[in-house]
C-alpha atoms as a PDB file:
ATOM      1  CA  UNK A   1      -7.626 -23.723 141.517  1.00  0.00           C
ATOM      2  CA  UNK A   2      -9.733 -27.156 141.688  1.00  0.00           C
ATOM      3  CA  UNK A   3     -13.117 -27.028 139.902  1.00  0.00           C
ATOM      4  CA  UNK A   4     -14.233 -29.562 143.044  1.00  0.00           C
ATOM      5  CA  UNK A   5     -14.632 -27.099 145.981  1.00  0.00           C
ATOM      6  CA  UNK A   6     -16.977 -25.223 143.615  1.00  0.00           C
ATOM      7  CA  UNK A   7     -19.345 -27.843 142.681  1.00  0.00           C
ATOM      8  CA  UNK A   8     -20.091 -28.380 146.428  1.00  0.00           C
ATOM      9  CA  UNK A   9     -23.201 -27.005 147.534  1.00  0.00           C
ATOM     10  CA  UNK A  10     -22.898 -24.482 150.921  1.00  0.00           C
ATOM     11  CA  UNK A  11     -24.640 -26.531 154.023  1.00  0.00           C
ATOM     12  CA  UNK A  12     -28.476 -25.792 154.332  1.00  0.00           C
ATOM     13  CA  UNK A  13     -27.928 -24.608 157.277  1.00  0.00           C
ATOM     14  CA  UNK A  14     -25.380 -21.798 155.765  1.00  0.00           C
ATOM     15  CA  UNK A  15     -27.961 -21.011 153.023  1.00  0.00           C
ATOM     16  CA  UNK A  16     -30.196 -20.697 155.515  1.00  0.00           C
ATOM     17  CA  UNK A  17     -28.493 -18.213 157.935  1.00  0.00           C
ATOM     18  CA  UNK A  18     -26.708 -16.112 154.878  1.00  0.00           C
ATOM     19  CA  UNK A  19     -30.599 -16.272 153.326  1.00  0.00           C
ATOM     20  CA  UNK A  20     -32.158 -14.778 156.716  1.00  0.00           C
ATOM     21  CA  UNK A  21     -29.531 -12.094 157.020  1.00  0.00           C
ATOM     22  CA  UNK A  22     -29.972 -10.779 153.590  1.00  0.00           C
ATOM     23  CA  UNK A  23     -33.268 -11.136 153.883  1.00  0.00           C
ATOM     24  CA  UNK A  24     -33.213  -8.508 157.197  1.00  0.00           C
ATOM     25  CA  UNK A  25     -30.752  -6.369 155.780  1.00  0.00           C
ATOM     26  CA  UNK A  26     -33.246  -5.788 152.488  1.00  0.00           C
ATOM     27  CA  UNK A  27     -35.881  -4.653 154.548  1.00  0.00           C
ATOM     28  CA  UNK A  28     -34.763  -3.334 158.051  1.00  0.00           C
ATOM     29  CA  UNK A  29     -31.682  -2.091 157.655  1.00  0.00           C
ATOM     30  CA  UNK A  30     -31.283   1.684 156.040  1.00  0.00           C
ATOM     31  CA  UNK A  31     -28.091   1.171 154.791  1.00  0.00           C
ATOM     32  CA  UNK A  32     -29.360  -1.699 152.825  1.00  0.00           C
ATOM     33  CA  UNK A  33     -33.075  -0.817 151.746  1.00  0.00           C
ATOM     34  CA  UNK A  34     -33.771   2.277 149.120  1.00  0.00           C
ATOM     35  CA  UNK A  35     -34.479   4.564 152.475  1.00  0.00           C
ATOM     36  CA  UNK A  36     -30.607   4.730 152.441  1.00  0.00           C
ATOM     37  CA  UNK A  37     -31.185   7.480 149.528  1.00  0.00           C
ATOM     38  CA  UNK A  38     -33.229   9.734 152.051  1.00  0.00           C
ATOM     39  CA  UNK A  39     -30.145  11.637 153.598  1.00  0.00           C
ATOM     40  CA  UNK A  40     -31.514  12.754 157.112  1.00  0.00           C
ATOM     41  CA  UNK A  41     -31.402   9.853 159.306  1.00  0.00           C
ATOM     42  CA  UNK A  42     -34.458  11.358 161.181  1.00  0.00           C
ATOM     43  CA  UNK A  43     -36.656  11.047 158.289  1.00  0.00           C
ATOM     44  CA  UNK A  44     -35.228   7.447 157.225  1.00  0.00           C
ATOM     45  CA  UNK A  45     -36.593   6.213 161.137  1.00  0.00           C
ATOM     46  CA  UNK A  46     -39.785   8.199 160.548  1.00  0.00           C
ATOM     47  CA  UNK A  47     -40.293   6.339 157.853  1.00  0.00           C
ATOM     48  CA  UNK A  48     -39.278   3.372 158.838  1.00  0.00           C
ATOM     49  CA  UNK A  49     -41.899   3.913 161.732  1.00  0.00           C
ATOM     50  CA  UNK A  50     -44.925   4.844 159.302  1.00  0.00           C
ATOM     51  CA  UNK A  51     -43.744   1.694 157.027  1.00  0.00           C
ATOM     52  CA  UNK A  52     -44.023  -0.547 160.397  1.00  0.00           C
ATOM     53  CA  UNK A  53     -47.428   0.883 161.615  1.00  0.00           C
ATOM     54  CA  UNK A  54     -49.148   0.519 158.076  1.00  0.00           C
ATOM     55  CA  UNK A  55     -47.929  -3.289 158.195  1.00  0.00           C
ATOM     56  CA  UNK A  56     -48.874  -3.639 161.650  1.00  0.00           C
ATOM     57  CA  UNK A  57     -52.518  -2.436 160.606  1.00  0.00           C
ATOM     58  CA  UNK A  58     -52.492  -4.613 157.910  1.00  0.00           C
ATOM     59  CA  UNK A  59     -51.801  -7.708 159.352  1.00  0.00           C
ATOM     60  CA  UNK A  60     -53.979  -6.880 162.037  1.00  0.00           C
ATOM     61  CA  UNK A  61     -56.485  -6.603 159.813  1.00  0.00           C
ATOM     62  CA  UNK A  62     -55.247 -10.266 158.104  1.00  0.00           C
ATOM     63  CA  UNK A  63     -56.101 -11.803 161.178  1.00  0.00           C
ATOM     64  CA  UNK A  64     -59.493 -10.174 162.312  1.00  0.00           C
ATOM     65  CA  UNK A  65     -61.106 -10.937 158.986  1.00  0.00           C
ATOM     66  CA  UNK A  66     -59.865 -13.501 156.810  1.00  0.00           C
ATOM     67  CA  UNK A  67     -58.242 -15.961 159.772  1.00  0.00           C
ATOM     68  CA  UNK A  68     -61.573 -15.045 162.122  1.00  0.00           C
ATOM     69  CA  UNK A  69     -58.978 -14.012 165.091  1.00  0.00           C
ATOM     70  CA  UNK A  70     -61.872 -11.320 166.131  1.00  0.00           C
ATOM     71  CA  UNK A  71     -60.858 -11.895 169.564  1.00  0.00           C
ATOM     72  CA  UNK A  72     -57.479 -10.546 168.632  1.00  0.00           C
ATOM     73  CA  UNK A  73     -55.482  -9.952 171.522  1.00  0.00           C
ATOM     74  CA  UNK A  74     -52.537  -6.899 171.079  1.00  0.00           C
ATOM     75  CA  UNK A  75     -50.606  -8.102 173.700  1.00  0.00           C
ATOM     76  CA  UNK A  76     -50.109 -11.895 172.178  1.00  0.00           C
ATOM     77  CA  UNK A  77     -49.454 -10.533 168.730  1.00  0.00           C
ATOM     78  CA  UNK A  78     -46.773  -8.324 170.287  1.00  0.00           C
ATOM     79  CA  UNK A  79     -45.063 -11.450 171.741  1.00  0.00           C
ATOM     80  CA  UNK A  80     -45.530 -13.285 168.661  1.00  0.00           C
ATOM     81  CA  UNK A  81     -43.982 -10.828 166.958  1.00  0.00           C
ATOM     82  CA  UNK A  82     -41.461 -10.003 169.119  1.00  0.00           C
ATOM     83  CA  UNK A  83     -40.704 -14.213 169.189  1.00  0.00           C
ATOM     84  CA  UNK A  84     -40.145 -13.990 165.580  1.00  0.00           C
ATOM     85  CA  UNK A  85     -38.017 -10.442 165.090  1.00  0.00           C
ATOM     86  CA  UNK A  86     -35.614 -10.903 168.266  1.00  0.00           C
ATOM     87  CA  UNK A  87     -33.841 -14.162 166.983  1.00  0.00           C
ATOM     88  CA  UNK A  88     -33.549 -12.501 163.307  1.00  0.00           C
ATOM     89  CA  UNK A  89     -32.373  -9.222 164.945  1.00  0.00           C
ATOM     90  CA  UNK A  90     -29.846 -11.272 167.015  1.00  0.00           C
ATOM     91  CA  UNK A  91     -28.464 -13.071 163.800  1.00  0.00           C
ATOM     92  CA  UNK A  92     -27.732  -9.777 161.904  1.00  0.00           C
ATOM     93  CA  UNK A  93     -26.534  -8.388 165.238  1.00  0.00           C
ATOM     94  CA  UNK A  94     -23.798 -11.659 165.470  1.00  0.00           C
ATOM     95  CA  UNK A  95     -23.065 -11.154 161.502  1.00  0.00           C
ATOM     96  CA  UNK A  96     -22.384  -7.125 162.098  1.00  0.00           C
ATOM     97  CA  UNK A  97     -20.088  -8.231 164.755  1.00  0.00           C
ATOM     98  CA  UNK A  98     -18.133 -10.689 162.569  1.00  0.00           C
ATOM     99  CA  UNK A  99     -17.760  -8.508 159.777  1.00  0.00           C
ATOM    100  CA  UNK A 100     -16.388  -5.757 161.656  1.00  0.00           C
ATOM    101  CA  UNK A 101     -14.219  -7.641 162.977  1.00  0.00           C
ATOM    102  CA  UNK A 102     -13.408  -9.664 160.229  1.00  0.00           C
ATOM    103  CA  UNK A 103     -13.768 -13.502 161.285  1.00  0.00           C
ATOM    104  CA  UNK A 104     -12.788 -15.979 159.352  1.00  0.00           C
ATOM    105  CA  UNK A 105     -15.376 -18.347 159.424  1.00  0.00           C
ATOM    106  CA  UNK A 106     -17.784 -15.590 157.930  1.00  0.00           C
ATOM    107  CA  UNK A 107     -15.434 -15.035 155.006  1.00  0.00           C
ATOM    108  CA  UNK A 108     -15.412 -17.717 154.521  1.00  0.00           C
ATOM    109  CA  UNK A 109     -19.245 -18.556 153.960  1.00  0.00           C
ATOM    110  CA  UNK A 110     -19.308 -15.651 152.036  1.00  0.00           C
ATOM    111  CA  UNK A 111     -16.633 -17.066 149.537  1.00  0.00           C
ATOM    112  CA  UNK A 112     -18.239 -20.519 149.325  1.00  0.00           C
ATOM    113  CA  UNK A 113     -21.799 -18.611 148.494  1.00  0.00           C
ATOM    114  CA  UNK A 114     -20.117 -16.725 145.893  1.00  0.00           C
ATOM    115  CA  UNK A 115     -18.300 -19.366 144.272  1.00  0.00           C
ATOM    116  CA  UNK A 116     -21.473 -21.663 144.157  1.00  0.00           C
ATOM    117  CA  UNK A 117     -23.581 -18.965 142.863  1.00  0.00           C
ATOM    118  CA  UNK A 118     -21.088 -17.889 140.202  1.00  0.00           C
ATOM    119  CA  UNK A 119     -20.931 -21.497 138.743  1.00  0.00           C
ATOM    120  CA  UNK A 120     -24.287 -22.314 139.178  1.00  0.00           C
ATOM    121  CA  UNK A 121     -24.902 -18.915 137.012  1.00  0.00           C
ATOM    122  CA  UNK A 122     -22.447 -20.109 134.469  1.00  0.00           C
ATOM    123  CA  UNK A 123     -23.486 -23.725 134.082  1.00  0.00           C
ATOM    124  CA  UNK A 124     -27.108 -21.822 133.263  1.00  0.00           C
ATOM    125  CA  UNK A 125     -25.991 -20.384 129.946  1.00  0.00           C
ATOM    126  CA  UNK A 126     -25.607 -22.186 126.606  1.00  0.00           C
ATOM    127  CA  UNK A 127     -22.204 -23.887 125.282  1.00  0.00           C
ATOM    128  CA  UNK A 128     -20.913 -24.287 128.892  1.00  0.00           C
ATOM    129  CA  UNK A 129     -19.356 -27.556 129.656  1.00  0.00           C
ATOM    130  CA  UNK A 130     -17.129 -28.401 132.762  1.00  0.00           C
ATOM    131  CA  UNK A 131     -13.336 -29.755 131.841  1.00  0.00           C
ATOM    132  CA  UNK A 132     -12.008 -32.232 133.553  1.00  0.00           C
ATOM    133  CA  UNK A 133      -8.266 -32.573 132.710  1.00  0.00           C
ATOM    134  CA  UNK A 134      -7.689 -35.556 134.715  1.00  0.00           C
ATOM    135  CA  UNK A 135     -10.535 -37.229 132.346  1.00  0.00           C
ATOM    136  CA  UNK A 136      -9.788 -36.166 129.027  1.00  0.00           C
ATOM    137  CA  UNK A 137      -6.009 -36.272 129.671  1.00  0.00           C
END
């Protein structure tokens, strides 16, 4: 295998989507995040509710006092919200889909992320050089 497809650096825009995905999965997905441990799936959405109203509250409370929104409107924070968490939820929803079905193009990604990361994690430590043969030969 060529060292060459390795030392290319996944798209932005691959980073991006793989980034936003993980990102999701870390915090609202229960298979993902540490609520997975709880074993009744009852509690994990109770909790999952409590953990969204506490950060609902919070950044309520973000915006009355320290960004002066004390004419805070509900409804326009809901659609702001809801602006920012559809598209997200739709781009795990299209990534659930591929991997079930196993597409190629997502296996793909995935392999080109790995790869990248794997060299990038080697080049890191000490001693490491890359060998050309076709230079030194």
């Amino acid at each position: 295998m060529s060292i060459e497809p390795m030392l290319k650096k996944p798209k932005l825009f691959r980073r991006t989507v793989m980034g936003i995905v993980s990102a999701w999965r870390r915090v609202m997905d229960v298979k993902y995040n540490p609520l997975k441990y709880i074993p009744d799936p009852s509690l994990q959405t109770y909790f999952m509710l409590v953990l969204f109203t506490v950060w609902s509250v919070f950044f309520g409370f973000l915006a009355a006092n320290y960004l002066g929104f004390f004419n805070y409107n509900t409804v326009v924070s809901i659609i702001a919200h809801c602006a920012v968490l559809v598209p997200l939820a739709l781009t795990n929803a299209i990534f659930i889909d591929a991997e079930r079905d196993g597409h190629k193009w997502l296996k793909e990604w995935k392999e080109e992320q790995s790869r990248y990361k794997l060299l990038v994690n080697r080049l890191k430590t000490k001693n490491l050089t890359l060998w050309d043969p076709s230079k030194e030969a």
